[in-house]
PDB file of N, CA and C in Angstrom:
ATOM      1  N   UNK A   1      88.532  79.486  78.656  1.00  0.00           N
ATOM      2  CA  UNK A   1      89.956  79.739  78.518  1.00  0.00           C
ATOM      3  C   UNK A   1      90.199  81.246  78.311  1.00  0.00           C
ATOM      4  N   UNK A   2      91.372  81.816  78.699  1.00  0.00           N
ATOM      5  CA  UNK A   2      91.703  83.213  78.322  1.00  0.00           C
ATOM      6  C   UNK A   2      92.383  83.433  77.661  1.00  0.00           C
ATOM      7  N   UNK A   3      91.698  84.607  76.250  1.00  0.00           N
ATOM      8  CA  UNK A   3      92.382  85.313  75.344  1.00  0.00           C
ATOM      9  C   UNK A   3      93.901  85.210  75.409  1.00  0.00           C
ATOM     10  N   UNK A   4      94.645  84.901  74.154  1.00  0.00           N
ATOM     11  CA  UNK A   4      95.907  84.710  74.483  1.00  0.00           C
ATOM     12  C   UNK A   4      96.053  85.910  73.903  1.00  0.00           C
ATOM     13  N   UNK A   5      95.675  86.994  74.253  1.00  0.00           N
ATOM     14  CA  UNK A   5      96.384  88.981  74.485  1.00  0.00           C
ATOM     15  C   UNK A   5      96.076  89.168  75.975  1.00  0.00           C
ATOM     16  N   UNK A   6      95.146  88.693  76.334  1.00  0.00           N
ATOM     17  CA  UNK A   6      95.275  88.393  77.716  1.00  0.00           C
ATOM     18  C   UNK A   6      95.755  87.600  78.527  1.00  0.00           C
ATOM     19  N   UNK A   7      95.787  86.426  78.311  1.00  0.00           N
ATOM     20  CA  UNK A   7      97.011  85.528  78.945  1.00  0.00           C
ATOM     21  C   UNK A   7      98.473  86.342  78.592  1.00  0.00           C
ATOM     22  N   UNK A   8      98.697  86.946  77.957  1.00  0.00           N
ATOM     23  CA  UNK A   8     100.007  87.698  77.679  1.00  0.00           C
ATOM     24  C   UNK A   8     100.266  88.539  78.143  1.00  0.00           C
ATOM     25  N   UNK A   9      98.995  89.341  78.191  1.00  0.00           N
ATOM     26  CA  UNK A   9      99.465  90.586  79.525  1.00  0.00           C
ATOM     27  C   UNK A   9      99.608  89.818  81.246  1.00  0.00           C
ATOM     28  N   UNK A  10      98.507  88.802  81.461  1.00  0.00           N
ATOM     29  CA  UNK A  10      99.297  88.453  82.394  1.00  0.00           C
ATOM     30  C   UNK A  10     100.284  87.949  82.930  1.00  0.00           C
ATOM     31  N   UNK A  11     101.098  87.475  81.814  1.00  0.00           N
ATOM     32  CA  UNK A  11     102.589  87.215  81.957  1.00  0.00           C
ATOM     33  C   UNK A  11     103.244  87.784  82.369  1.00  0.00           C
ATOM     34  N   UNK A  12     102.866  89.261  81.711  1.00  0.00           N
ATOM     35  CA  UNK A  12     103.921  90.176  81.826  1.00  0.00           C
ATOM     36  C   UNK A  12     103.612  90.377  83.271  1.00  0.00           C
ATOM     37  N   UNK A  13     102.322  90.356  83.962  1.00  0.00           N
ATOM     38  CA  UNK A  13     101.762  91.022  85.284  1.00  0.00           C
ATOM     39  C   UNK A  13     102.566  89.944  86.185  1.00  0.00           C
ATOM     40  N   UNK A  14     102.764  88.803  86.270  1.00  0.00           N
ATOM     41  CA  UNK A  14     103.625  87.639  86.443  1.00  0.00           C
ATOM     42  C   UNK A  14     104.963  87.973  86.656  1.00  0.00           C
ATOM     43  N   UNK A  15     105.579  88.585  85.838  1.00  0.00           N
ATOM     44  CA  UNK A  15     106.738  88.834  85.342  1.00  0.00           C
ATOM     45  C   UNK A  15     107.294  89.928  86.328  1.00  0.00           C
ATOM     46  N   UNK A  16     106.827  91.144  86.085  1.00  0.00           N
ATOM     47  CA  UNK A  16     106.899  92.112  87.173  1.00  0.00           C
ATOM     48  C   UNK A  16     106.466  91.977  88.763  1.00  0.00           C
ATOM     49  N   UNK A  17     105.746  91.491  88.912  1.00  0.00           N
ATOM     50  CA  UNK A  17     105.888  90.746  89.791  1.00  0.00           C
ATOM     51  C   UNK A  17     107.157  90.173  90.794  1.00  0.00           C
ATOM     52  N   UNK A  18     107.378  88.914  89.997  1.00  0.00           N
ATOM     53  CA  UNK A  18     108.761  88.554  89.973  1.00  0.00           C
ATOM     54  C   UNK A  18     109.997  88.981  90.361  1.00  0.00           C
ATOM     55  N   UNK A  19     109.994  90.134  89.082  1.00  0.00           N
ATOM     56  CA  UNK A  19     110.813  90.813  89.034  1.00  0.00           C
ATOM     57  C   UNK A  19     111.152  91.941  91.212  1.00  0.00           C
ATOM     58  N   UNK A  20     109.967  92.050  91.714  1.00  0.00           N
ATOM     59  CA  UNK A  20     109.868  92.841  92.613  1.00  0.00           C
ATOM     60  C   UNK A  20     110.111  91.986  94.132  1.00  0.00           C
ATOM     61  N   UNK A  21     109.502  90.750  93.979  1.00  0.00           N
ATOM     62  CA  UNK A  21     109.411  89.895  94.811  1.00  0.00           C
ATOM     63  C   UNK A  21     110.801  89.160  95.882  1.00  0.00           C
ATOM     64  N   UNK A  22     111.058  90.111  95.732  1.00  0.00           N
ATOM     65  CA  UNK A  22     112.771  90.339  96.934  1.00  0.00           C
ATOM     66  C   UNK A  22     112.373  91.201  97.964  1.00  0.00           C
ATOM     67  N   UNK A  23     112.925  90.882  99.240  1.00  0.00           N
ATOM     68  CA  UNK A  23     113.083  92.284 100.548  1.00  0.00           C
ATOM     69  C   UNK A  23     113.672  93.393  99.804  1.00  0.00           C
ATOM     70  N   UNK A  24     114.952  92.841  99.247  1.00  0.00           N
ATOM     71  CA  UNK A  24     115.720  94.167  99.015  1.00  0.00           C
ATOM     72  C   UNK A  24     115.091  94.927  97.633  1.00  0.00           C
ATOM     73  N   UNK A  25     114.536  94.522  96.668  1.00  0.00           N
ATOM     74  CA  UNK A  25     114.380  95.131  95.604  1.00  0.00           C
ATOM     75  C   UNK A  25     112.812  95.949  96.413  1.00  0.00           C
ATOM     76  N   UNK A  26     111.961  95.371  97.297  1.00  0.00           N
ATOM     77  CA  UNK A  26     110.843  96.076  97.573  1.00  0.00           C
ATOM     78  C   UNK A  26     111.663  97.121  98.451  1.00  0.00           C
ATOM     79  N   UNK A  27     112.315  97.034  99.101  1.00  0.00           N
ATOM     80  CA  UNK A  27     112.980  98.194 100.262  1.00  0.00           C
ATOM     81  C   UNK A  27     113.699  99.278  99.128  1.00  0.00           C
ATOM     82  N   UNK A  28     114.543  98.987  98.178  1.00  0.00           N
ATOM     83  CA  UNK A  28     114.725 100.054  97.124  1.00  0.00           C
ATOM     84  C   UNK A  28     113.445 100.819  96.621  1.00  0.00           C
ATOM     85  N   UNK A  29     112.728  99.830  95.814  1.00  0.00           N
ATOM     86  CA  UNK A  29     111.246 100.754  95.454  1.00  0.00           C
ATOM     87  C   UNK A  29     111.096 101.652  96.391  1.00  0.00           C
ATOM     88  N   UNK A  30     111.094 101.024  97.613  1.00  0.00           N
ATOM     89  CA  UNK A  30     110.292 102.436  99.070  1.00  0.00           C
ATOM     90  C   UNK A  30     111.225 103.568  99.160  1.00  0.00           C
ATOM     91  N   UNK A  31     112.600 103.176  98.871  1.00  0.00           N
ATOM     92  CA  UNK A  31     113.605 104.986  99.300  1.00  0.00           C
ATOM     93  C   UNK A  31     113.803 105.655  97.688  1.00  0.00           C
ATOM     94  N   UNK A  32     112.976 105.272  96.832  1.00  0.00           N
ATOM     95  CA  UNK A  32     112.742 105.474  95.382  1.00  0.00           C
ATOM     96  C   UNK A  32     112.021 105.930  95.511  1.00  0.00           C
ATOM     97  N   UNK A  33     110.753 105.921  95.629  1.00  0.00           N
ATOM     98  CA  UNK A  33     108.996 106.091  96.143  1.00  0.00           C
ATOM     99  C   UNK A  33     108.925 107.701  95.894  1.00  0.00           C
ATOM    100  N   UNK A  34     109.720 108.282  96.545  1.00  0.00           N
ATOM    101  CA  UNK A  34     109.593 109.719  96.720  1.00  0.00           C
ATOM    102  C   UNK A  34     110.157 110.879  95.490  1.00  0.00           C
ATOM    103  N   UNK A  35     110.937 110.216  94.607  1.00  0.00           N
ATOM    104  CA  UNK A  35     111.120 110.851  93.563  1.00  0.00           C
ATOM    105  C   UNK A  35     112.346 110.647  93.403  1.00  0.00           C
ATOM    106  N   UNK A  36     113.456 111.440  94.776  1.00  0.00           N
ATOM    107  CA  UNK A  36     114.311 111.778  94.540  1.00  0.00           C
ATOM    108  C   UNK A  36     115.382 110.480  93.552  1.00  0.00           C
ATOM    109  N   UNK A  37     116.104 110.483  92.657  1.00  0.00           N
ATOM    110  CA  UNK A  37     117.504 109.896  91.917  1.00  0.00           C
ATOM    111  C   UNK A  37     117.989 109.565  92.887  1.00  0.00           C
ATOM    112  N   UNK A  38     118.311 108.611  93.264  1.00  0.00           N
ATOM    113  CA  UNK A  38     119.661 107.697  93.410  1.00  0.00           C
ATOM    114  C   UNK A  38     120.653 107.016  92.793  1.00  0.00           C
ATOM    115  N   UNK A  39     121.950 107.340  93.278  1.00  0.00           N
ATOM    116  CA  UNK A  39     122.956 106.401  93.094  1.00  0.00           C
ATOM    117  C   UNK A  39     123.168 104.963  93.931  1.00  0.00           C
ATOM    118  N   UNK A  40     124.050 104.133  92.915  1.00  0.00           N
ATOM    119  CA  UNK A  40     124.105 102.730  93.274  1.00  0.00           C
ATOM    120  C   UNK A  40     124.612 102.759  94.983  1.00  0.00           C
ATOM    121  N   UNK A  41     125.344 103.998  95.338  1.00  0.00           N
ATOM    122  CA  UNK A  41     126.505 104.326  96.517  1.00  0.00           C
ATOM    123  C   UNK A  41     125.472 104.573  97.391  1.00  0.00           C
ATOM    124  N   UNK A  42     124.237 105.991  96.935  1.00  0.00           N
ATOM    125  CA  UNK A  42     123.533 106.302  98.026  1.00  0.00           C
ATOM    126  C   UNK A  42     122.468 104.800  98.632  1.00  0.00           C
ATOM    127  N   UNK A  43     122.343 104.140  97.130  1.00  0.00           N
ATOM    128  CA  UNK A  43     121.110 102.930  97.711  1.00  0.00           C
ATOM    129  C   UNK A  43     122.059 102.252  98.578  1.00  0.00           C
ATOM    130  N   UNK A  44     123.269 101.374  98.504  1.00  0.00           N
ATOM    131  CA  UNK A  44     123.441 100.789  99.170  1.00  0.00           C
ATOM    132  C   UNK A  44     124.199 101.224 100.538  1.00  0.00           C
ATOM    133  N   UNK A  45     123.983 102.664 100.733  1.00  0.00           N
ATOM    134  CA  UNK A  45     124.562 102.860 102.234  1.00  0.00           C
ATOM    135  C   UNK A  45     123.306 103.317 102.670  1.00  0.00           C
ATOM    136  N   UNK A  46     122.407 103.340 102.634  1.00  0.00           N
ATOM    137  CA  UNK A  46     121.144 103.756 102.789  1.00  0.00           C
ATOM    138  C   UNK A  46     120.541 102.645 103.275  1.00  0.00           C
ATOM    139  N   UNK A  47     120.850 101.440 102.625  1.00  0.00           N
ATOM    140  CA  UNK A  47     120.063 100.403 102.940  1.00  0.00           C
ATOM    141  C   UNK A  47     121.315  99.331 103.596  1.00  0.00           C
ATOM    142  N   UNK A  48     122.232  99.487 104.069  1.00  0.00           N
ATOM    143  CA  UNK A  48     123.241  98.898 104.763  1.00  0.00           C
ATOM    144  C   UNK A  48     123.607  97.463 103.881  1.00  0.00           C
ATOM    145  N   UNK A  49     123.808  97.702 102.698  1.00  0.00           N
ATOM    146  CA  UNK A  49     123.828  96.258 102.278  1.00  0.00           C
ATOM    147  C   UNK A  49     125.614  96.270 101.081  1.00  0.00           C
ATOM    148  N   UNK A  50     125.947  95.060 100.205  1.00  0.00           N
ATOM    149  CA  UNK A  50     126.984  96.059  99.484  1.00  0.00           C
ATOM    150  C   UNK A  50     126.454  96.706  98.159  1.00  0.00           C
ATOM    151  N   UNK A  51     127.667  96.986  97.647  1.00  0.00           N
ATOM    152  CA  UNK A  51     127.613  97.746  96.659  1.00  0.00           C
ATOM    153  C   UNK A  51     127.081  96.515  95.624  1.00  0.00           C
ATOM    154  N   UNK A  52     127.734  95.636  95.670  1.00  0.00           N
ATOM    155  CA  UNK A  52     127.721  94.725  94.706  1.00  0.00           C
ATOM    156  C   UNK A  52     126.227  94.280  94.736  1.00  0.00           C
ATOM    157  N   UNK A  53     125.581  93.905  95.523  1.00  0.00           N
ATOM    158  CA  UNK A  53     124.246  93.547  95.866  1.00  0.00           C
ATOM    159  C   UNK A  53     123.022  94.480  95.577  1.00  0.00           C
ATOM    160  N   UNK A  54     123.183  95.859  95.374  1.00  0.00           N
ATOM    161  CA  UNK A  54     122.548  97.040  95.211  1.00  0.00           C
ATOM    162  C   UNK A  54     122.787  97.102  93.845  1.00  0.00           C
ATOM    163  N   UNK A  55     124.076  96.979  93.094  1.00  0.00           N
ATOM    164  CA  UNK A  55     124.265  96.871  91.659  1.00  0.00           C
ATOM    165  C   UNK A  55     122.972  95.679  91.077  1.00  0.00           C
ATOM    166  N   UNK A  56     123.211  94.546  91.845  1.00  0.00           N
ATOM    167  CA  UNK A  56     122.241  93.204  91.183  1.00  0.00           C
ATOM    168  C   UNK A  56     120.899  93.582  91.111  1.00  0.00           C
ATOM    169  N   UNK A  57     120.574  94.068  92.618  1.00  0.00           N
ATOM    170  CA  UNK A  57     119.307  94.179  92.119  1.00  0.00           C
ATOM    171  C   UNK A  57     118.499  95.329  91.259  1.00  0.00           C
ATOM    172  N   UNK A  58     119.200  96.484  91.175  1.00  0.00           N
ATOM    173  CA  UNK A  58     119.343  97.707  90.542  1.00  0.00           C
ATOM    174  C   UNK A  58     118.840  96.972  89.129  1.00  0.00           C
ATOM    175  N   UNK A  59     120.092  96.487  88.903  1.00  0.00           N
ATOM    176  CA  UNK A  59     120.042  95.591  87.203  1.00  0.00           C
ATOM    177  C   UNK A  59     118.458  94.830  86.539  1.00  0.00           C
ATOM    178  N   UNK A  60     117.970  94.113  87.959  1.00  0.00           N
ATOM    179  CA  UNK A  60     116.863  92.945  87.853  1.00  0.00           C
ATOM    180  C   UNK A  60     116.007  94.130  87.404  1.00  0.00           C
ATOM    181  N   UNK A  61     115.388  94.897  88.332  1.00  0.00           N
ATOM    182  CA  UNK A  61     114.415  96.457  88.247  1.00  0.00           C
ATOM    183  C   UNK A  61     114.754  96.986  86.982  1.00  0.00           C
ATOM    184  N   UNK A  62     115.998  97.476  86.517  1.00  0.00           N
ATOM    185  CA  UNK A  62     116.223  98.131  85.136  1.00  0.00           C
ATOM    186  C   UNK A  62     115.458  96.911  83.975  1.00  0.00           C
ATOM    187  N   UNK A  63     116.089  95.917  83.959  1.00  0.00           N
ATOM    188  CA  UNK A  63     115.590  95.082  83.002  1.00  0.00           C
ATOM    189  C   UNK A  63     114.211  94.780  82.837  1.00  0.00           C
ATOM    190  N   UNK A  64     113.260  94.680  83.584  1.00  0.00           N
ATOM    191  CA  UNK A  64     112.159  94.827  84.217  1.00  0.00           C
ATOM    192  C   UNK A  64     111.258  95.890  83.722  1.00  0.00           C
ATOM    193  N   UNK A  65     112.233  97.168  83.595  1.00  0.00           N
ATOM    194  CA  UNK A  65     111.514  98.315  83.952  1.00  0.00           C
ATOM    195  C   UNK A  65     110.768  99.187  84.934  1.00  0.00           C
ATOM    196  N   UNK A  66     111.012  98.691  85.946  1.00  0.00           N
ATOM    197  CA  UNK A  66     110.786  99.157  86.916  1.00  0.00           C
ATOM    198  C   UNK A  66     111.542  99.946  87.329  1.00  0.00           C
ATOM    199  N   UNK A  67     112.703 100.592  87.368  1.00  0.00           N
ATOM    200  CA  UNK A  67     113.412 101.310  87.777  1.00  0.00           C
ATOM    201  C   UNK A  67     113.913 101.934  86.276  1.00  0.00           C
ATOM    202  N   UNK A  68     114.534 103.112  86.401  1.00  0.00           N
ATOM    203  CA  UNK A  68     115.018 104.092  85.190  1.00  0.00           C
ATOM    204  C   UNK A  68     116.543 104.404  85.435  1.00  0.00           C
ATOM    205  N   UNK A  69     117.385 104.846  85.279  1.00  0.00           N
ATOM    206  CA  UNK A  69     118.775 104.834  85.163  1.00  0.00           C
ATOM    207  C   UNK A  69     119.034 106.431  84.275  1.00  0.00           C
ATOM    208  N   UNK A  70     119.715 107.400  84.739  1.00  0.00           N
ATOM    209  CA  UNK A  70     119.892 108.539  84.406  1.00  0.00           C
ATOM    210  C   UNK A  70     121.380 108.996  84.407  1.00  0.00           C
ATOM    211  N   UNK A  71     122.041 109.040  83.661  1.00  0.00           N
ATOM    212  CA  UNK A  71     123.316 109.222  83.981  1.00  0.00           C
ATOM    213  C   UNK A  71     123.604 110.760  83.722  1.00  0.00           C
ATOM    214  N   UNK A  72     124.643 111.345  84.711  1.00  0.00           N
ATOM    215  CA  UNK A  72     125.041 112.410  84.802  1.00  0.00           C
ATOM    216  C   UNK A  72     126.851 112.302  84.907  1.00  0.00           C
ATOM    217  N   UNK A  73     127.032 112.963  84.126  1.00  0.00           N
ATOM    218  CA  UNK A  73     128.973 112.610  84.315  1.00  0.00           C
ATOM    219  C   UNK A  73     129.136 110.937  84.225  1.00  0.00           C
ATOM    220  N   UNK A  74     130.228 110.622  85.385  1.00  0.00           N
ATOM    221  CA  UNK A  74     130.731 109.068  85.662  1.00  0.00           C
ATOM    222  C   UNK A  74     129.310 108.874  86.594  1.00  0.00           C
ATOM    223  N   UNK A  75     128.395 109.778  87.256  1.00  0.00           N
ATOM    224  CA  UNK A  75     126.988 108.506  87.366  1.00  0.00           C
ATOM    225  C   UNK A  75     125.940 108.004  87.050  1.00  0.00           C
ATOM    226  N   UNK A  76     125.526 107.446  87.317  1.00  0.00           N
ATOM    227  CA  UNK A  76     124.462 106.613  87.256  1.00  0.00           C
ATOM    228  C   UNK A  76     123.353 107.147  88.449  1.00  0.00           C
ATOM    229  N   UNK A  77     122.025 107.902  88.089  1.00  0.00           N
ATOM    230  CA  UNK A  77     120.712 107.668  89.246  1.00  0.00           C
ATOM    231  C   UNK A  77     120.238 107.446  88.778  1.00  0.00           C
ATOM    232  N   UNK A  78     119.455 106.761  89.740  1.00  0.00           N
ATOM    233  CA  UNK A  78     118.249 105.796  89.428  1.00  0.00           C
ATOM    234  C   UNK A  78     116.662 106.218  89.783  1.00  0.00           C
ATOM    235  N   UNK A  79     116.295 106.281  89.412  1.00  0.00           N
ATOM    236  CA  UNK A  79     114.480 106.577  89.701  1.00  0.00           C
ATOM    237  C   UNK A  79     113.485 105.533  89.071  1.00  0.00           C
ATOM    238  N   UNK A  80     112.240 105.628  89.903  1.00  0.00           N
ATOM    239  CA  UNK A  80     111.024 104.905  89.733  1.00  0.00           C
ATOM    240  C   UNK A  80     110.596 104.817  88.316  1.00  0.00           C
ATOM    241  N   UNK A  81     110.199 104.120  87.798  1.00  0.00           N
ATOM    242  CA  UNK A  81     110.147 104.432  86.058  1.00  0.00           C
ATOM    243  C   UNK A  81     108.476 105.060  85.824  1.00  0.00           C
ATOM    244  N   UNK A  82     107.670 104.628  86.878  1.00  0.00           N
ATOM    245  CA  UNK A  82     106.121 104.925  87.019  1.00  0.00           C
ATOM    246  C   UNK A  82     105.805 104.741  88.367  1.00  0.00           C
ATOM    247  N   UNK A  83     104.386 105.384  89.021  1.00  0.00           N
ATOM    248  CA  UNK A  83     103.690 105.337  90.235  1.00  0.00           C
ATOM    249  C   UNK A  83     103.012 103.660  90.550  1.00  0.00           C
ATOM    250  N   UNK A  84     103.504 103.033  89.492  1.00  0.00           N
ATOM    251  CA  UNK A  84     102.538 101.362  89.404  1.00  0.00           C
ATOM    252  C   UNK A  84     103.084 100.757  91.242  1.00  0.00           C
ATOM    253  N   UNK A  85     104.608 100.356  91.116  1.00  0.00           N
ATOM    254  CA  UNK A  85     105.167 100.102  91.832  1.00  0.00           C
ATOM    255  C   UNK A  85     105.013 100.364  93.221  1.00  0.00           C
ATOM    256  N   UNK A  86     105.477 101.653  93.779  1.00  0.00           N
ATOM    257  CA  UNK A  86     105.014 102.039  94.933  1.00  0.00           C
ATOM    258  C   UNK A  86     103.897 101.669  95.562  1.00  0.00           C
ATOM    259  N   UNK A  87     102.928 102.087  94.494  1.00  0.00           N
ATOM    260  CA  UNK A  87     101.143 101.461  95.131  1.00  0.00           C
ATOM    261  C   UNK A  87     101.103 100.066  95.166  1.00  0.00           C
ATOM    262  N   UNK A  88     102.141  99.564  94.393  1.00  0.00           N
ATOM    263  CA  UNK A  88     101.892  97.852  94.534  1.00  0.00           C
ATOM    264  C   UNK A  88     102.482  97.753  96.175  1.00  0.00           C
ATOM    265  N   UNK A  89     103.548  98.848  96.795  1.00  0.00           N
ATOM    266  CA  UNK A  89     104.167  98.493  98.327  1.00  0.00           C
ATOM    267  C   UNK A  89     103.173  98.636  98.938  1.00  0.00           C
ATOM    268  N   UNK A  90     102.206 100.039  99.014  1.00  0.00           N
ATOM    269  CA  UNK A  90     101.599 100.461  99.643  1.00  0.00           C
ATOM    270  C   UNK A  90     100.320  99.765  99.830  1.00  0.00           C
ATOM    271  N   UNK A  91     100.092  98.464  98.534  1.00  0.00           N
ATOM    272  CA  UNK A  91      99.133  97.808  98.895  1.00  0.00           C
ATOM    273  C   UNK A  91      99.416  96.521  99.722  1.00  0.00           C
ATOM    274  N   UNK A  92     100.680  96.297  99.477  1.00  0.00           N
ATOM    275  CA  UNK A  92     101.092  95.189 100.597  1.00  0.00           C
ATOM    276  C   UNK A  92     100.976  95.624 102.331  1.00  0.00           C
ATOM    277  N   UNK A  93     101.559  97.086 102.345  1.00  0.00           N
ATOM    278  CA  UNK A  93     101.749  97.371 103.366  1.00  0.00           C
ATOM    279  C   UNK A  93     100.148  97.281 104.610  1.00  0.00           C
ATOM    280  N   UNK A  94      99.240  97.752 103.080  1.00  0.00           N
ATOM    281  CA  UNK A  94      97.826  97.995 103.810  1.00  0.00           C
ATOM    282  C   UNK A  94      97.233  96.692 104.041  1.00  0.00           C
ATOM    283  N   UNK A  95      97.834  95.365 103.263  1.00  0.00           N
ATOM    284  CA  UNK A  95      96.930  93.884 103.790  1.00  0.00           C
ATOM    285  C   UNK A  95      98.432  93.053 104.577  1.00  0.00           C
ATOM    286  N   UNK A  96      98.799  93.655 105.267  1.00  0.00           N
ATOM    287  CA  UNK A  96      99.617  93.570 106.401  1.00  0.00           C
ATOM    288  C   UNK A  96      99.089  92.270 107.412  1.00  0.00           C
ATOM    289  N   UNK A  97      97.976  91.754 107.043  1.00  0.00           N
ATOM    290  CA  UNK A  97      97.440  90.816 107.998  1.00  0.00           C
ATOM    291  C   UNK A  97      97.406  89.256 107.474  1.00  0.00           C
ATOM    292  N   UNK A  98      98.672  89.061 106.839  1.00  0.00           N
ATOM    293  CA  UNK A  98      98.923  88.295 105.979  1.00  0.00           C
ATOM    294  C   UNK A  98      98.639  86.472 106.850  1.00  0.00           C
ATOM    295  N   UNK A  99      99.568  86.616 108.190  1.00  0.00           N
ATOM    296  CA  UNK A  99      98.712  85.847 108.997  1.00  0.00           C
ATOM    297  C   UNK A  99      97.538  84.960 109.260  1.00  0.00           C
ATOM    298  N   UNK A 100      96.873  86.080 108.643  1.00  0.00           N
ATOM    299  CA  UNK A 100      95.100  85.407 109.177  1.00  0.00           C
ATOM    300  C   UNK A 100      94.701  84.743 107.972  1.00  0.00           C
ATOM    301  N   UNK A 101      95.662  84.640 106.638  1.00  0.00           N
ATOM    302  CA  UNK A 101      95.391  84.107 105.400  1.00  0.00           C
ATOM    303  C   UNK A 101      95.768  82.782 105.755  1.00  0.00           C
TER     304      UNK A 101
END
């Protein structure tokens, strides 16, 4: 059986997970990826989707922690909270041969 400090971290590994396991929340991570802050306005015209929908999943990622929230004046940008994420895309991207599973 596994350590329940380890069964607990994998919850959390579970959890985040989860938390990522959307098209749209992985397609945010990727125009995040690079550093630059975003707003709720730039993600969702960026990614052709609405506002309202870019707000939701924005929210799921904040709660999560996966995403960070920076406000300047009346906005809100958003950035990557750590490098975990991205490499979690970049490892999907690289077993791309999902198919043959």
């Amino acid at each position: 059986m596994v350590a329940n400090t380890e069964f607990e971290r994998l919850e959390q590994y579970s959890e985040a997970l989860r938390a990522i396991a959307h098209p749209i929340r992985l397609a945010i991570i990727s125009i995040l990826r690079n550093g630059a802050p975003m707003s709720v306005t730039d993600i969702h015209e960026r990614l052709q989707i609405e506002q309202a929908a870019a707000s939701h999943h924005l929210k799921i990622l904040r709660f999560n922690g996966i995403v960070q929230a920076k406000r300047e004046g009346r906005y809100i940008y958003y950035l990557i909270s750590d490098d975990t994420y991205p490499q979690i895309l970049e490892l999907l991207k690289t077993a791309d041969n999902f198919s043959s599973i």
